[in-house]
PDB file of N, CA and C in Angstrom:
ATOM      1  N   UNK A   1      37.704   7.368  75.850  1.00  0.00           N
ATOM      2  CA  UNK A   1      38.956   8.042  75.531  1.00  0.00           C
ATOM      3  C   UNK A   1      38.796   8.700  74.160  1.00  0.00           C
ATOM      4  N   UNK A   2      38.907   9.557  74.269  1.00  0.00           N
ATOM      5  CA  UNK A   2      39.309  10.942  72.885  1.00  0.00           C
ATOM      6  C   UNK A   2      39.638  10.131  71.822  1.00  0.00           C
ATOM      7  N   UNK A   3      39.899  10.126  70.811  1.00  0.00           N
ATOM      8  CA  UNK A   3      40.460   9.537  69.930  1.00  0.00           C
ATOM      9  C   UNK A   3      41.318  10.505  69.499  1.00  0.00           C
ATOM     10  N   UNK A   4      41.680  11.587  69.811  1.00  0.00           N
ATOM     11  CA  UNK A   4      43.232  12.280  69.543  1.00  0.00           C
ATOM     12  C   UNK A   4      44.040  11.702  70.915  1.00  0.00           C
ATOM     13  N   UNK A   5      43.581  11.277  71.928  1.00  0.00           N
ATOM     14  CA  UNK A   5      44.573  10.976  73.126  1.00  0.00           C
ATOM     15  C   UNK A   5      44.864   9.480  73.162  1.00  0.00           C
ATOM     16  N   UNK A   6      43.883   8.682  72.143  1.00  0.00           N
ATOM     17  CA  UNK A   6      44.474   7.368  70.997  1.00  0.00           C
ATOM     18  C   UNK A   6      45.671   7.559  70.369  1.00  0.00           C
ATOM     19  N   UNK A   7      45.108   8.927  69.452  1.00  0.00           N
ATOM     20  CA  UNK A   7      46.753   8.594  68.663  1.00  0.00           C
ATOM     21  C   UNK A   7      47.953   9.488  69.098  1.00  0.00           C
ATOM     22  N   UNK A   8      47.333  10.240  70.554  1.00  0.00           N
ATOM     23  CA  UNK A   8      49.127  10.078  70.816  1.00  0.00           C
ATOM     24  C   UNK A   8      49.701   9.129  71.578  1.00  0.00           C
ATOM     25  N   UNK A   9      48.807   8.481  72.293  1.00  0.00           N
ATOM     26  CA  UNK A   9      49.280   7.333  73.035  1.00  0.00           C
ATOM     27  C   UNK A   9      50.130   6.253  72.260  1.00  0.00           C
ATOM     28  N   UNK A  10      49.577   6.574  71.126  1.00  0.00           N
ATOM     29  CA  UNK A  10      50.351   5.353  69.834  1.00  0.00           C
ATOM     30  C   UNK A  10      51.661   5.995  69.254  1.00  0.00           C
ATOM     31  N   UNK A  11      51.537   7.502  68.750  1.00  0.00           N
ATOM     32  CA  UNK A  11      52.769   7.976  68.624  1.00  0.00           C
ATOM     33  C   UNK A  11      53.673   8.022  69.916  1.00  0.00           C
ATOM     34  N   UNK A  12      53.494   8.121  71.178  1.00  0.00           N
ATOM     35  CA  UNK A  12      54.238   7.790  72.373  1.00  0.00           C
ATOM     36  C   UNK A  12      55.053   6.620  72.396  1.00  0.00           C
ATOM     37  N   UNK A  13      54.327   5.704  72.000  1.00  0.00           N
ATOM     38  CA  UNK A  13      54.426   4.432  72.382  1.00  0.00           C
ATOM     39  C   UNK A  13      55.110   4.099  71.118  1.00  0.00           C
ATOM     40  N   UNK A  14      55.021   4.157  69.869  1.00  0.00           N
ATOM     41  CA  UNK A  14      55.958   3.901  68.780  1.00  0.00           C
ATOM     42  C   UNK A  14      57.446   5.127  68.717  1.00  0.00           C
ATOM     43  N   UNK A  15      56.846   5.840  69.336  1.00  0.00           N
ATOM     44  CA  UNK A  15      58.994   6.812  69.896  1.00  0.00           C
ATOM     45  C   UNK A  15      59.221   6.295  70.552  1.00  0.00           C
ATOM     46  N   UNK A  16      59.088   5.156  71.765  1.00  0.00           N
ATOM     47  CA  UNK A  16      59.597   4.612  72.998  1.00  0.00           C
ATOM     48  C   UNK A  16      59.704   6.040  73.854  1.00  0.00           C
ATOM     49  N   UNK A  17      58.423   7.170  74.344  1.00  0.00           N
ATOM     50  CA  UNK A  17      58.164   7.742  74.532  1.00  0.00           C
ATOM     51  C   UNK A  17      57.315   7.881  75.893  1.00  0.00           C
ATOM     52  N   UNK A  18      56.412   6.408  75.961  1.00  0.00           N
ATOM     53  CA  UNK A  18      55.917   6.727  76.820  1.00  0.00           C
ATOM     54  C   UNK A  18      56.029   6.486  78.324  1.00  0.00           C
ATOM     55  N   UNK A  19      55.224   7.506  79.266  1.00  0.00           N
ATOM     56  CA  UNK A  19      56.059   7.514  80.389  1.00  0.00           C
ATOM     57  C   UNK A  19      54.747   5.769  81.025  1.00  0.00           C
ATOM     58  N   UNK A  20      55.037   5.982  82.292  1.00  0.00           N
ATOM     59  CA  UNK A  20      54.590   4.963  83.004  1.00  0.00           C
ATOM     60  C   UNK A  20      52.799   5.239  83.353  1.00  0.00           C
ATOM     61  N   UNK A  21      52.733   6.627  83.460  1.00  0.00           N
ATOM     62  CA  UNK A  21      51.218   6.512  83.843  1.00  0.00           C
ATOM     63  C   UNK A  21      50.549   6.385  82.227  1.00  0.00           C
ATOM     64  N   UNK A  22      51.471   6.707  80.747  1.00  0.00           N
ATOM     65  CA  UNK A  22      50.358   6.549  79.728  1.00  0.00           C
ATOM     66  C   UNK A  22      50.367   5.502  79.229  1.00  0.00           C
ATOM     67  N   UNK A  23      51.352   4.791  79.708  1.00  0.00           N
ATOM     68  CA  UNK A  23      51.141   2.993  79.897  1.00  0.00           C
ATOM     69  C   UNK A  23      49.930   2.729  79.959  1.00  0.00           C
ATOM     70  N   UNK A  24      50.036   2.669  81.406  1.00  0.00           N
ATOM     71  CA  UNK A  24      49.049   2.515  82.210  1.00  0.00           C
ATOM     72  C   UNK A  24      47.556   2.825  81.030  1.00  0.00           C
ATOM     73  N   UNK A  25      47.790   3.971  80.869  1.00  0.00           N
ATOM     74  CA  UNK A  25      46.243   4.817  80.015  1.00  0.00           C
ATOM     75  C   UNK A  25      46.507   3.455  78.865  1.00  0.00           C
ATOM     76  N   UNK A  26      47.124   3.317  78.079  1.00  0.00           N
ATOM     77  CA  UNK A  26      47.248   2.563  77.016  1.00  0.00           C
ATOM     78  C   UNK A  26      46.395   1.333  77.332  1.00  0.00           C
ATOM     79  N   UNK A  27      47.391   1.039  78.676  1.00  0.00           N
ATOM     80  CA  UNK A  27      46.795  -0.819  78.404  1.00  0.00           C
ATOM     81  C   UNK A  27      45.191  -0.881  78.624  1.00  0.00           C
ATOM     82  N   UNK A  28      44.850   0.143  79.663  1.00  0.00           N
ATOM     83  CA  UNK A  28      43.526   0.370  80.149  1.00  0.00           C
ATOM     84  C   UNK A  28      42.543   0.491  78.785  1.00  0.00           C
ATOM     85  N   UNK A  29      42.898   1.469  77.879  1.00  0.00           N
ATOM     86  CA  UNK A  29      42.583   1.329  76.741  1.00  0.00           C
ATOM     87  C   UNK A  29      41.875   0.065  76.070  1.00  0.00           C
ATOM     88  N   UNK A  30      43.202  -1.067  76.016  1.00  0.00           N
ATOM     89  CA  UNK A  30      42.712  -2.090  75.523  1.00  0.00           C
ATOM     90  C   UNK A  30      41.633  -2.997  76.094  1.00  0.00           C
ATOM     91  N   UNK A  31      40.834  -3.011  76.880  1.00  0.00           N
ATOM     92  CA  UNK A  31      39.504  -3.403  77.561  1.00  0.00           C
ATOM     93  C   UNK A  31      38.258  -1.798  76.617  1.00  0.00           C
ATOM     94  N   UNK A  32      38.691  -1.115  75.726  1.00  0.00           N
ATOM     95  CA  UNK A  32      38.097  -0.330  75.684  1.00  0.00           C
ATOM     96  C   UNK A  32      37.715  -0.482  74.089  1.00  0.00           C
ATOM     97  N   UNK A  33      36.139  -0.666  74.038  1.00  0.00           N
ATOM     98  CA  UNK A  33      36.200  -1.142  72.310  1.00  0.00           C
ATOM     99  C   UNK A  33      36.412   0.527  71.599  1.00  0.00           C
ATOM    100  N   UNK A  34      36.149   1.471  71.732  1.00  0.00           N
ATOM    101  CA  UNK A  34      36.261   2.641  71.276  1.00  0.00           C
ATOM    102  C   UNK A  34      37.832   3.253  71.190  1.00  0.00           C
ATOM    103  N   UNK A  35      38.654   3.144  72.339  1.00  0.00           N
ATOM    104  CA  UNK A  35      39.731   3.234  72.034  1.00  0.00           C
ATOM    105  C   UNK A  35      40.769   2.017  71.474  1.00  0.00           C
ATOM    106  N   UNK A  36      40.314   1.139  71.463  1.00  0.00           N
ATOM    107  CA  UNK A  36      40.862  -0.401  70.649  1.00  0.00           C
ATOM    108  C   UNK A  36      40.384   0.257  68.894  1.00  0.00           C
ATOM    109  N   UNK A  37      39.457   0.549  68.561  1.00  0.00           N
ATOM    110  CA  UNK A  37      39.103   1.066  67.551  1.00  0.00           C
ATOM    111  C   UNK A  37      40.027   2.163  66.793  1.00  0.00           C
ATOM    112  N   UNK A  38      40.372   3.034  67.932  1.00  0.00           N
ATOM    113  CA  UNK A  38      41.120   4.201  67.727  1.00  0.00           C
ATOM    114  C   UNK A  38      42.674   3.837  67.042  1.00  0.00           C
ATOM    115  N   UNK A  39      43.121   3.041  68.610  1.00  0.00           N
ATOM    116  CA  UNK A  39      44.453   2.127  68.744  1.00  0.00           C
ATOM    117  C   UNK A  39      44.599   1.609  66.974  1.00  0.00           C
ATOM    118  N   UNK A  40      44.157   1.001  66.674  1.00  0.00           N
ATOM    119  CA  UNK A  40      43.813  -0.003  65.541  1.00  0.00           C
ATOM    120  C   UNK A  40      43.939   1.388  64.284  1.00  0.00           C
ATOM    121  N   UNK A  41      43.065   2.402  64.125  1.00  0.00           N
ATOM    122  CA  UNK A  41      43.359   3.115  62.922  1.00  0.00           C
ATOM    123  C   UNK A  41      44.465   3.706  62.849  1.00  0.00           C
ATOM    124  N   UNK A  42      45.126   4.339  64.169  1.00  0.00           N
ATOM    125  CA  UNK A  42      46.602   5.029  64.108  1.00  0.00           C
ATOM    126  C   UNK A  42      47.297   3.932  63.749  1.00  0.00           C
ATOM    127  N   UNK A  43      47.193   2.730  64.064  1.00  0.00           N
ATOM    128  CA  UNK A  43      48.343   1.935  63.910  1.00  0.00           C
ATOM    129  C   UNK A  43      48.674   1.373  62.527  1.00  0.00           C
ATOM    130  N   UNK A  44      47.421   1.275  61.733  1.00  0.00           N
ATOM    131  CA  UNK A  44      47.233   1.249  60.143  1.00  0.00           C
ATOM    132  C   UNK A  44      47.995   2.422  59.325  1.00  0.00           C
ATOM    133  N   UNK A  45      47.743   3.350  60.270  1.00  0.00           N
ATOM    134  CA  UNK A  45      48.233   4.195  59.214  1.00  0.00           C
ATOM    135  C   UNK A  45      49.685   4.530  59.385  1.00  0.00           C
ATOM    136  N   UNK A  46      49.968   4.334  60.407  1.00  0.00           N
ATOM    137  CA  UNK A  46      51.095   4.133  60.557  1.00  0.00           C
ATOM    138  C   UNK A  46      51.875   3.310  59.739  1.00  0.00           C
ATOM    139  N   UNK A  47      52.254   2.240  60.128  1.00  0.00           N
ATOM    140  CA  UNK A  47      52.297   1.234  59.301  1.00  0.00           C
ATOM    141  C   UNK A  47      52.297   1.381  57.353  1.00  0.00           C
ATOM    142  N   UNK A  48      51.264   1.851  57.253  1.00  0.00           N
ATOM    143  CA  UNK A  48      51.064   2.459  55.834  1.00  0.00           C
ATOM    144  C   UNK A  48      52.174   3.433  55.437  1.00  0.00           C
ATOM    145  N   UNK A  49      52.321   4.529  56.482  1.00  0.00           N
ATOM    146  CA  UNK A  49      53.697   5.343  56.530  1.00  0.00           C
ATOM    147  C   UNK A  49      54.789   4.549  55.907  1.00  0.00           C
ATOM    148  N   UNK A  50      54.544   3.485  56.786  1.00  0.00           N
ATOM    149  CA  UNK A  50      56.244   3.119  56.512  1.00  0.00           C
ATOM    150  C   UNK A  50      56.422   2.001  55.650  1.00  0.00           C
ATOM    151  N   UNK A  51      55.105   1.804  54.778  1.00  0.00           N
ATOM    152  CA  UNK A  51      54.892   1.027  53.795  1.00  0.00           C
ATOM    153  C   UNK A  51      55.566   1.892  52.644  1.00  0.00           C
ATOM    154  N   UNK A  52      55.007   3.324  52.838  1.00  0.00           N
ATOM    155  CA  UNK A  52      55.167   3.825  51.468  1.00  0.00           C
ATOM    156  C   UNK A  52      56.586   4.453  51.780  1.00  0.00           C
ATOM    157  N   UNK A  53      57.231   4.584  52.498  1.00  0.00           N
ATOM    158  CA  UNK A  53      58.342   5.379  52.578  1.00  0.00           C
ATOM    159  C   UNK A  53      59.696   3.702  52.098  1.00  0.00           C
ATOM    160  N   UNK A  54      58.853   2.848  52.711  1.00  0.00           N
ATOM    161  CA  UNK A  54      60.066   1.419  51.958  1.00  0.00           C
ATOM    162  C   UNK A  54      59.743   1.581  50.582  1.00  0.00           C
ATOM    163  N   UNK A  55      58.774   1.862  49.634  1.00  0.00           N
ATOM    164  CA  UNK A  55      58.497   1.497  48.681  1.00  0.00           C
ATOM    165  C   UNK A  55      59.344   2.853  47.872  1.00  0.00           C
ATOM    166  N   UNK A  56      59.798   4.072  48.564  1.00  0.00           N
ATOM    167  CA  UNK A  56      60.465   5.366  48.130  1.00  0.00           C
ATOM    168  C   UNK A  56      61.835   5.367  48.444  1.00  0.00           C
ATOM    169  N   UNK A  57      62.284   4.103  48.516  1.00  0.00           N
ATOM    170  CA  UNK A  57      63.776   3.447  48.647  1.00  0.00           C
ATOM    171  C   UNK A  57      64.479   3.185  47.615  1.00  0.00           C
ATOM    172  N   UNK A  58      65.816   3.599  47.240  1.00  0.00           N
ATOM    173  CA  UNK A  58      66.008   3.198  46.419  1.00  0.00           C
ATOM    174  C   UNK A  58      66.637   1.383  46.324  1.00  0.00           C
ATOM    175  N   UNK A  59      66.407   0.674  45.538  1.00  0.00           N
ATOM    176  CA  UNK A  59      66.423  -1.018  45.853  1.00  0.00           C
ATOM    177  C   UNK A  59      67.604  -0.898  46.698  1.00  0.00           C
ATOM    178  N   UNK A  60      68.497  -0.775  46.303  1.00  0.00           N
ATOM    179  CA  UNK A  60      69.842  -1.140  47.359  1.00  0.00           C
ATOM    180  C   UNK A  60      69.691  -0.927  48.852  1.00  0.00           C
ATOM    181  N   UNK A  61      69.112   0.006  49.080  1.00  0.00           N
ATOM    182  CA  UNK A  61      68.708   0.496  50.515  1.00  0.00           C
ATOM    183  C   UNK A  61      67.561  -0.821  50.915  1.00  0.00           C
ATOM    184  N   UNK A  62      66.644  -0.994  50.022  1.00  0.00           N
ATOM    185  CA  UNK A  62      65.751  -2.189  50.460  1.00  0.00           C
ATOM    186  C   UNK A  62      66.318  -3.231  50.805  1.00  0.00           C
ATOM    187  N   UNK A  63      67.197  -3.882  49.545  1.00  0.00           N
ATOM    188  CA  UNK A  63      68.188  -5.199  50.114  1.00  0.00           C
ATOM    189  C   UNK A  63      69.378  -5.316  51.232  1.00  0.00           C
ATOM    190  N   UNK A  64      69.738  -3.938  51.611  1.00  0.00           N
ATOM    191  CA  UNK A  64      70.469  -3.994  52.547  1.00  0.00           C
ATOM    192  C   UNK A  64      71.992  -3.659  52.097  1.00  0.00           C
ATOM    193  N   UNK A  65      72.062  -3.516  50.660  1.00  0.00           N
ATOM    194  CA  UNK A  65      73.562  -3.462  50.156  1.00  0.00           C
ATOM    195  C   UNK A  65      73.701  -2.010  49.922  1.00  0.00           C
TER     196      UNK A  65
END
């Protein structure tokens, strides 16, 4: 699997986006060390996204008040 059709499967799948056959592609994926590889860097960076966008909060928004 491509490793651009990695990370849209991951952006799919983190919009609640994806349909039923890229499921399917997804989970198949995971038996796949190359796209498990892939899976794994979009999801870091992802993640990282939304590391730095909490950290560009102002506190009140962090604590919830």
């Amino acid at each position: 699997m491509a490793k651009h059709r990695s990370n849209y499967l991951i952006d799919q799948l983190i919009s609640n986006k994806l349909s039923r056959s890229e499921l399917d592609e997804f989970l198949a994926g995971l038996h796949n060390e190359e796209a498990m590889q892939a899976y794994s860097e979009a999801l870091e960076t992802h993640f990282k996204t939304l590391l730095g966008q909490q950290e560009n909060l102002p506190e009140s928004a962090q604590n919830g008040t």
